[in-house]
PDB file of N, CA and C in Angstrom:
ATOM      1  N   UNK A   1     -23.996  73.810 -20.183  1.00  0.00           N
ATOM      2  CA  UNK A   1     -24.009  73.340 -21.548  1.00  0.00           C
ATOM      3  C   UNK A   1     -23.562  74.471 -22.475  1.00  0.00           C
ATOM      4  N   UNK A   2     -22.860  73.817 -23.290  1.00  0.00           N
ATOM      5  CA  UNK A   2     -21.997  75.202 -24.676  1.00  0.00           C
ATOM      6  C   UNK A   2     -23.219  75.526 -25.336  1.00  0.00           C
ATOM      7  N   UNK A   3     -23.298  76.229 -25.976  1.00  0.00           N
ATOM      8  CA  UNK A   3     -24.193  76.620 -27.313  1.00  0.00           C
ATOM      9  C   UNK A   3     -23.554  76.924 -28.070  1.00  0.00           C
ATOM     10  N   UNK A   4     -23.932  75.984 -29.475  1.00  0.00           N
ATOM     11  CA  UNK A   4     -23.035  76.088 -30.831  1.00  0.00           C
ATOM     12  C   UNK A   4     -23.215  77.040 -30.953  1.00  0.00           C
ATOM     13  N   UNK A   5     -22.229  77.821 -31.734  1.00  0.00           N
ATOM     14  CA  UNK A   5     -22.437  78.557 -32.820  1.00  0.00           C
ATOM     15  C   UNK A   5     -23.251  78.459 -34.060  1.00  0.00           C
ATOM     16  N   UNK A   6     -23.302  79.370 -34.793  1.00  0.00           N
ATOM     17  CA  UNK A   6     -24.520  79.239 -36.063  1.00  0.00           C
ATOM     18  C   UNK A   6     -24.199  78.392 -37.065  1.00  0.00           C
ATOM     19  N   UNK A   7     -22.618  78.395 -37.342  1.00  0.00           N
ATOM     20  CA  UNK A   7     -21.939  77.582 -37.869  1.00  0.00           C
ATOM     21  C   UNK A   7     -22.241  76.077 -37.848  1.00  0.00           C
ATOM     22  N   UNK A   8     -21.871  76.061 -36.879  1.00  0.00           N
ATOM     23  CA  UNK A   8     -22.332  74.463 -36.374  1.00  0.00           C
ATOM     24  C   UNK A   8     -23.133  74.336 -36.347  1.00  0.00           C
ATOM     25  N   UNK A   9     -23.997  74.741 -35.903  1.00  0.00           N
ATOM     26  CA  UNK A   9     -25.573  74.020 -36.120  1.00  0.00           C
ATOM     27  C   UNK A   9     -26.051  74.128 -37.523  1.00  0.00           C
ATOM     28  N   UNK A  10     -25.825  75.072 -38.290  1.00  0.00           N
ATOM     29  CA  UNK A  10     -26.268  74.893 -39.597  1.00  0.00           C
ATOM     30  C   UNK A  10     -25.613  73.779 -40.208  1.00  0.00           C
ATOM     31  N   UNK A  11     -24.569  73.217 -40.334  1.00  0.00           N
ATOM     32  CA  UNK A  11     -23.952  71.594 -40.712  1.00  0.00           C
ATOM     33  C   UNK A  11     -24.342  70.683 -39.926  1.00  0.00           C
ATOM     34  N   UNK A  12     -24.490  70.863 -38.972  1.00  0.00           N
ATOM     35  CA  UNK A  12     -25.065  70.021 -38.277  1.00  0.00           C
ATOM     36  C   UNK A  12     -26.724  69.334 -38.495  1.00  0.00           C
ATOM     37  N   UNK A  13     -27.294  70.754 -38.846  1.00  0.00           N
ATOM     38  CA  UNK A  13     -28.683  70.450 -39.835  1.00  0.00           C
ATOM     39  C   UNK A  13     -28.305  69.802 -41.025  1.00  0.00           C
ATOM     40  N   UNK A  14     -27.402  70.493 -41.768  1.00  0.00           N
ATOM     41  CA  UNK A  14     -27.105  69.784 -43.376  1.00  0.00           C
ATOM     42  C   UNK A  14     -26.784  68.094 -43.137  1.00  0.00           C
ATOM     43  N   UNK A  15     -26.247  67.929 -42.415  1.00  0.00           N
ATOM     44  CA  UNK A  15     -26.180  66.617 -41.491  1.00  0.00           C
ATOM     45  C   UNK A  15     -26.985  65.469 -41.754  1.00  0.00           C
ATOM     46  N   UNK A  16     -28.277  66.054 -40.949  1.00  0.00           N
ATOM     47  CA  UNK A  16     -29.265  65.684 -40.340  1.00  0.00           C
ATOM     48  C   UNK A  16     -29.837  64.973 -41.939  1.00  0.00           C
ATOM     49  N   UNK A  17     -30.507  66.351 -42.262  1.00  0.00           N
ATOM     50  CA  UNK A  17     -31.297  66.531 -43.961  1.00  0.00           C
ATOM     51  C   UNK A  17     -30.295  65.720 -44.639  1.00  0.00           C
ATOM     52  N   UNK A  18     -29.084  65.058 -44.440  1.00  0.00           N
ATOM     53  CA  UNK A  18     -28.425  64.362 -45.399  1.00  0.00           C
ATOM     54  C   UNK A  18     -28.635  63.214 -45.382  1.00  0.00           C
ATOM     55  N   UNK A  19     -28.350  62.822 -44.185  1.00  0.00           N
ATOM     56  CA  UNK A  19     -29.216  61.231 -43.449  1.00  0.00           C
ATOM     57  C   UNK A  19     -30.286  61.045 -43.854  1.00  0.00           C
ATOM     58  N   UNK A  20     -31.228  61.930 -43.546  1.00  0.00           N
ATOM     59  CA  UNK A  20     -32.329  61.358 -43.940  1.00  0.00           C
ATOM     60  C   UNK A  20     -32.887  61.010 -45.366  1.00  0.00           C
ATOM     61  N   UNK A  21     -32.445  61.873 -46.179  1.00  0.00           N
ATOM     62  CA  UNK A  21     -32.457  61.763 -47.852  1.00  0.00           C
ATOM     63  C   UNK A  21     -32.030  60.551 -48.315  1.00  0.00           C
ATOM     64  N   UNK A  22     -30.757  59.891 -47.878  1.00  0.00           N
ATOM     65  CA  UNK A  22     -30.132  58.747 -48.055  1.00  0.00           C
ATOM     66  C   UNK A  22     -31.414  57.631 -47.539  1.00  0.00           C
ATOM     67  N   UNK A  23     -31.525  57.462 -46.107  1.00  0.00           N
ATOM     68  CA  UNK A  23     -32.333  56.486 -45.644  1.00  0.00           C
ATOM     69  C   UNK A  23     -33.406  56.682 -47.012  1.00  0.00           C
ATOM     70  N   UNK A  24     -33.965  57.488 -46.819  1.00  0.00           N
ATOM     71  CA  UNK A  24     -35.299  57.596 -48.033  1.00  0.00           C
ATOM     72  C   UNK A  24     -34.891  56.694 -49.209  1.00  0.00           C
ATOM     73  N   UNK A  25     -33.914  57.086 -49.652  1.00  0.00           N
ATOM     74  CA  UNK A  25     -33.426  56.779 -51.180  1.00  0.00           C
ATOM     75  C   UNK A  25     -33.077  55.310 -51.226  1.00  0.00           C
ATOM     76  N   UNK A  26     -32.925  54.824 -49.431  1.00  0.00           N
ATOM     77  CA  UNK A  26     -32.575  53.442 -49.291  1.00  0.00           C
ATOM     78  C   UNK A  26     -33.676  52.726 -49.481  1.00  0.00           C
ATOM     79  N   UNK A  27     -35.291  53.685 -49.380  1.00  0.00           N
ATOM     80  CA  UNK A  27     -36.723  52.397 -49.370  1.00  0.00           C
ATOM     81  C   UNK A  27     -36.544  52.491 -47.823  1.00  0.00           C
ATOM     82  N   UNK A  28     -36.002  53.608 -46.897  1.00  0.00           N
ATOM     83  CA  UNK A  28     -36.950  53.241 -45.815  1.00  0.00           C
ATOM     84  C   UNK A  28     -37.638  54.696 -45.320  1.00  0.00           C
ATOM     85  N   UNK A  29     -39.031  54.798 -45.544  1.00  0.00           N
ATOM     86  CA  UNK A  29     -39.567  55.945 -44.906  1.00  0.00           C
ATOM     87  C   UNK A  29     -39.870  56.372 -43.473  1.00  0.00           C
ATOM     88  N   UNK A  30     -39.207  55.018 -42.608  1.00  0.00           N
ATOM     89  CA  UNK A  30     -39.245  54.927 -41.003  1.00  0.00           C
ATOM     90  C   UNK A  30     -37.857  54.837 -40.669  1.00  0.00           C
ATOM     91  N   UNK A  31     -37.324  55.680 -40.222  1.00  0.00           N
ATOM     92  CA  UNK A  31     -36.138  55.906 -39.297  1.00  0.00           C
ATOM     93  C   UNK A  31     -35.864  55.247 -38.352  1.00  0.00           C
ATOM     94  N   UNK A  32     -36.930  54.753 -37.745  1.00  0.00           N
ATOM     95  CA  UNK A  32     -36.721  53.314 -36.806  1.00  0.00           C
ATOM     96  C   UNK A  32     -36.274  51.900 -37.518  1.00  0.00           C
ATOM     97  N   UNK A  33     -37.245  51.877 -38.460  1.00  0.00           N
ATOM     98  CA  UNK A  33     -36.909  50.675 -39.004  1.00  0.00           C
ATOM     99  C   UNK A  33     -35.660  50.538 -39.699  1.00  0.00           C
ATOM    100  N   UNK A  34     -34.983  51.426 -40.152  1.00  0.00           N
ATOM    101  CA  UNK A  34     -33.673  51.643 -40.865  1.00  0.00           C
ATOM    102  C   UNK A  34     -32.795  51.397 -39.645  1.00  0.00           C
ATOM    103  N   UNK A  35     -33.190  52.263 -38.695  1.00  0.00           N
ATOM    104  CA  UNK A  35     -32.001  51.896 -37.389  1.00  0.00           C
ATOM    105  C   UNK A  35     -32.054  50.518 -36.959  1.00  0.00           C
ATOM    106  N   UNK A  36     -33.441  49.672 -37.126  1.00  0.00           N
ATOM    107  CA  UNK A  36     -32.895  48.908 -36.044  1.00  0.00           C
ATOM    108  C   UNK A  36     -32.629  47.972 -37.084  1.00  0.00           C
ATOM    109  N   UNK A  37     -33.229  47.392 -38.079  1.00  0.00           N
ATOM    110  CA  UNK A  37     -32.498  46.430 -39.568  1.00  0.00           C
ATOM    111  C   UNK A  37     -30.893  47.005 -39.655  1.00  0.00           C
ATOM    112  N   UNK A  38     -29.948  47.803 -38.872  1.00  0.00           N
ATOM    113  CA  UNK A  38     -28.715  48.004 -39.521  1.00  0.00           C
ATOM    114  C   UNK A  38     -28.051  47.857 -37.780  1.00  0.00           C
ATOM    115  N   UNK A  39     -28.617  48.023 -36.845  1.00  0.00           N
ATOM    116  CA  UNK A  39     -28.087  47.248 -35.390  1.00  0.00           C
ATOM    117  C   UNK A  39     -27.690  49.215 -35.086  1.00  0.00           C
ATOM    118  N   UNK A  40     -28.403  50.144 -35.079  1.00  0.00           N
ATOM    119  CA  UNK A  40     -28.099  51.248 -35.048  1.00  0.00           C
ATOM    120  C   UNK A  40     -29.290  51.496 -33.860  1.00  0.00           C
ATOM    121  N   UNK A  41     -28.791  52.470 -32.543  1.00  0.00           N
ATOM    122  CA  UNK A  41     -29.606  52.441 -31.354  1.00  0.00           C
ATOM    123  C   UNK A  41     -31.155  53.600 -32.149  1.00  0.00           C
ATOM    124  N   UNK A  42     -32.054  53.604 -32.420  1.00  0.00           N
ATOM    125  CA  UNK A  42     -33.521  54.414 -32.749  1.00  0.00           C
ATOM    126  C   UNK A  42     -33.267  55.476 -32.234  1.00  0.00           C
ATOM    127  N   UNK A  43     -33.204  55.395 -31.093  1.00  0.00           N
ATOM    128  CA  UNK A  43     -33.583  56.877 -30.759  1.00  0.00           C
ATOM    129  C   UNK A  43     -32.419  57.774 -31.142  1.00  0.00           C
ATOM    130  N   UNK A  44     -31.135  57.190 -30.578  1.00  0.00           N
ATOM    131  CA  UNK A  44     -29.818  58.313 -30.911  1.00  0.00           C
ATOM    132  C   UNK A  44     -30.166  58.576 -32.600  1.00  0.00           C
ATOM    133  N   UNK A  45     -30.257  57.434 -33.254  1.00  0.00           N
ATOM    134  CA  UNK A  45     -30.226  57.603 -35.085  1.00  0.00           C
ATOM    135  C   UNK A  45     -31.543  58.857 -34.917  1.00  0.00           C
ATOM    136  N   UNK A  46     -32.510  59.048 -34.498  1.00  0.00           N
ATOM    137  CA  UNK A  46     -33.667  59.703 -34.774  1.00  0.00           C
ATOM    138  C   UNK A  46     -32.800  61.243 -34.637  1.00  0.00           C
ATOM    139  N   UNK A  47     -32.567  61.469 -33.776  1.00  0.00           N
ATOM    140  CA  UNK A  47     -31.345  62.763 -33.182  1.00  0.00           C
ATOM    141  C   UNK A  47     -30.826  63.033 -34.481  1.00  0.00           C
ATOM    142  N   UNK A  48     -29.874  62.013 -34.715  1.00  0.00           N
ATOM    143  CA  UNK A  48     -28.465  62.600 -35.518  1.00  0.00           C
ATOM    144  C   UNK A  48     -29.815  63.133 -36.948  1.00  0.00           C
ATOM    145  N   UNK A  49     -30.874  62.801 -37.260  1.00  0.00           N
ATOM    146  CA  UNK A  49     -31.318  63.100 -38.722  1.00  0.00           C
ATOM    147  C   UNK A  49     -31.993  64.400 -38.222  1.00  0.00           C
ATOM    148  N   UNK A  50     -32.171  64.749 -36.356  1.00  0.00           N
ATOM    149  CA  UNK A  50     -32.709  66.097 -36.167  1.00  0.00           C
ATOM    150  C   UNK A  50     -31.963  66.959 -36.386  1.00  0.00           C
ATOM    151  N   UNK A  51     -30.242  66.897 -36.660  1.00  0.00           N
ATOM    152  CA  UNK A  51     -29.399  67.440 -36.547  1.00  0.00           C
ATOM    153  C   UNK A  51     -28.477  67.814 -34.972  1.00  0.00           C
ATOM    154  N   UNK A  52     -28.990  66.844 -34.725  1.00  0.00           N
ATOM    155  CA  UNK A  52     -28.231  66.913 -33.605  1.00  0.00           C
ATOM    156  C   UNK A  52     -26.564  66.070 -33.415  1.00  0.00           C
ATOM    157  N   UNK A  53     -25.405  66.744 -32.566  1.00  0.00           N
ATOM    158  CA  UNK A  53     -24.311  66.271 -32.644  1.00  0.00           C
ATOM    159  C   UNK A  53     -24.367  64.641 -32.012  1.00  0.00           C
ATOM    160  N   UNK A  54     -23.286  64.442 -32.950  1.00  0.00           N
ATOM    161  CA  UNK A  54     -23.138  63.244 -32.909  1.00  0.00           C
ATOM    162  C   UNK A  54     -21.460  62.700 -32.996  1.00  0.00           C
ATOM    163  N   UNK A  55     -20.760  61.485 -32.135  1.00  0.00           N
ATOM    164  CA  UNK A  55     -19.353  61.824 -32.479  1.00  0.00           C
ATOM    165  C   UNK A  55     -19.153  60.969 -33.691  1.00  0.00           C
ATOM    166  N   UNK A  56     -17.662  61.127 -34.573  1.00  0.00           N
ATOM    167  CA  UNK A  56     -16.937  60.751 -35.321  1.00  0.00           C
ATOM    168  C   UNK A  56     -17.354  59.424 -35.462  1.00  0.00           C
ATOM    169  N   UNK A  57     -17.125  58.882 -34.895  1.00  0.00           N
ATOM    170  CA  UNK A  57     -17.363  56.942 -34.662  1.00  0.00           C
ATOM    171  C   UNK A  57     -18.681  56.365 -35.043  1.00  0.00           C
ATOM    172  N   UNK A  58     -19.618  57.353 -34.322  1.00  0.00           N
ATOM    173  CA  UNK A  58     -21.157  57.058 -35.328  1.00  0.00           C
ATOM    174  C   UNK A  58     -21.212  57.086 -36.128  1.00  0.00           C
ATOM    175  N   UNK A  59     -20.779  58.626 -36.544  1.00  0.00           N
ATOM    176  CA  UNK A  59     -21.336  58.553 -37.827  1.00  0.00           C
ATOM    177  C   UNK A  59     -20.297  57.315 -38.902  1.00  0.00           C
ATOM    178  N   UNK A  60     -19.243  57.082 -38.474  1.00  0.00           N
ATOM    179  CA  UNK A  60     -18.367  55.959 -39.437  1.00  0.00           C
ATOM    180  C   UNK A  60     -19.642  54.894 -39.573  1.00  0.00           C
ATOM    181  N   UNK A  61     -19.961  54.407 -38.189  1.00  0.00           N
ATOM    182  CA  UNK A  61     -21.081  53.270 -38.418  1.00  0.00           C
ATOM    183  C   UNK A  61     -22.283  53.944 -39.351  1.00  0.00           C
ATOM    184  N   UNK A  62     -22.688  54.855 -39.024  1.00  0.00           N
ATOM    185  CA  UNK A  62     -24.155  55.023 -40.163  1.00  0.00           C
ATOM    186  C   UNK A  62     -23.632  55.316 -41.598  1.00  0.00           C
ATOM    187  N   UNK A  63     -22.772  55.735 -41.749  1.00  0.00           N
ATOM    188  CA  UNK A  63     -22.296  55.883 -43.390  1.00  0.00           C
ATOM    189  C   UNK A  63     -22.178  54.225 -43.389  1.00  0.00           C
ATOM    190  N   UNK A  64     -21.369  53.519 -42.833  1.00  0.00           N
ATOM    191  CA  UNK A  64     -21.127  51.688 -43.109  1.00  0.00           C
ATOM    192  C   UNK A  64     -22.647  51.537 -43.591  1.00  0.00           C
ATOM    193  N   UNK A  65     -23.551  51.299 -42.591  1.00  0.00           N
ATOM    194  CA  UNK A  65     -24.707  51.084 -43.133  1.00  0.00           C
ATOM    195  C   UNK A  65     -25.604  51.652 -44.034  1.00  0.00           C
ATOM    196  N   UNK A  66     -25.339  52.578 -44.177  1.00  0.00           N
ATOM    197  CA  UNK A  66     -25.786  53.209 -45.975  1.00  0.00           C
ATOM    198  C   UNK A  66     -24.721  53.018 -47.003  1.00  0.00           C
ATOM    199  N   UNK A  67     -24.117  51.802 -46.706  1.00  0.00           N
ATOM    200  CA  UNK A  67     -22.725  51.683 -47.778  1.00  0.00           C
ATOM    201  C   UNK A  67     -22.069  52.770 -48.442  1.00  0.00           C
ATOM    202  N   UNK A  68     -21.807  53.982 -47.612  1.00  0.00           N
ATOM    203  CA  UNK A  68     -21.386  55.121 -48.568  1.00  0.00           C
ATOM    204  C   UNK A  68     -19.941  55.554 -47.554  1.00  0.00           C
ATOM    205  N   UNK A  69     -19.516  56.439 -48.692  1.00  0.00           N
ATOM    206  CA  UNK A  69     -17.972  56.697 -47.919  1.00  0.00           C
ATOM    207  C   UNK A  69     -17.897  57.798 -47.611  1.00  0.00           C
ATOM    208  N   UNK A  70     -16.950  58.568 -46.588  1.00  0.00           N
ATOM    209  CA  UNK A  70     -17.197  59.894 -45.915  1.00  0.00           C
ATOM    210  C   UNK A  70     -16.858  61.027 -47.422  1.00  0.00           C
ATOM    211  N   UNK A  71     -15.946  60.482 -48.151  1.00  0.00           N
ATOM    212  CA  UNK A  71     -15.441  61.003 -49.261  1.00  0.00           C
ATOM    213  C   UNK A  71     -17.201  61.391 -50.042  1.00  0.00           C
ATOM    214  N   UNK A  72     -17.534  60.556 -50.268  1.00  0.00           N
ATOM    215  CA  UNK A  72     -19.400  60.561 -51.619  1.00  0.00           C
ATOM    216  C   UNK A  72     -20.088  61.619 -50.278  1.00  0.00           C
ATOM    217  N   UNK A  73     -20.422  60.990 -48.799  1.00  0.00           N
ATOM    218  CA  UNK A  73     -21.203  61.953 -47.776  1.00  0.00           C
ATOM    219  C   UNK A  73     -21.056  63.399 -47.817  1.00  0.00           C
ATOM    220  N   UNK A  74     -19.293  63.787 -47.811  1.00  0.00           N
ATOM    221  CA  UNK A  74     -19.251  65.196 -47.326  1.00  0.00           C
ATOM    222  C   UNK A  74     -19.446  65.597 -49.216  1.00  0.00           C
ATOM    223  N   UNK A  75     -19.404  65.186 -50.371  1.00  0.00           N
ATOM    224  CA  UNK A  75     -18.755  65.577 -51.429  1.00  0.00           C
ATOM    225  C   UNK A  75     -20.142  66.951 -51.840  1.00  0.00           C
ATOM    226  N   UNK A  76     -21.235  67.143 -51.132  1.00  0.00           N
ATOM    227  CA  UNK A  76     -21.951  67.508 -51.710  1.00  0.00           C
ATOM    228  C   UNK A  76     -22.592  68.337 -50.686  1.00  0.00           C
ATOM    229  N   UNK A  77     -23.178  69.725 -50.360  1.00  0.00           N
ATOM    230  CA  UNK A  77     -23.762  70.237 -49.384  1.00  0.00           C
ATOM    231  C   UNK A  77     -23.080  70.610 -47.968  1.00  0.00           C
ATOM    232  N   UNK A  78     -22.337  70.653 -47.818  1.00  0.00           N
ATOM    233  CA  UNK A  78     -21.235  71.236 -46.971  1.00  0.00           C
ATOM    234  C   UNK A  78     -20.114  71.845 -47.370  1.00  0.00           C
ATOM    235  N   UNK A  79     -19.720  73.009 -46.537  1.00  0.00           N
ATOM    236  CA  UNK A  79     -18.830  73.850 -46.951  1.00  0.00           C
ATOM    237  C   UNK A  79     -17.280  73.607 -47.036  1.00  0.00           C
TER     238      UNK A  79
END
């Protein structure tokens, strides 16, 4: 197994902490329940808000379901 760099894992946290702020802001304080009301697998969604990697294609689906665009996601807290 690789080990990120510091780089990466620190966005990869900003990531995480970004997801989850959103879900919050959506009215849901359970990460399960947000995943499974949007057809999103629980446990992987629980990951991606630990900051853990995740590919391209997910995350398209979890921005869909927080109705937001990669443009508003990255616009704020990443380098």
């Amino acid at each position: 197994m690789v080990k990120k760099d510091k780089y990466t894992e620190e966005q990869l946290k900003n990531l995480g902490e970004k997801l989850r702020k959103l879900r919050i802001e959506k009215g849901f304080s359970n990460y399960e329940q947000f995943a499974f009301e949007h057809n999103l697998p629980r446990a992987q969604y629980g990951r991606y808000e630990q900051g853990q990697d995740l590919r391209f294609s997910s995350l398209l689906k979890v921005l869909k379901a927080f109705d937001i665009s990669l443009e508003e996601f990255f616009k704020e807290g990443f380098e």
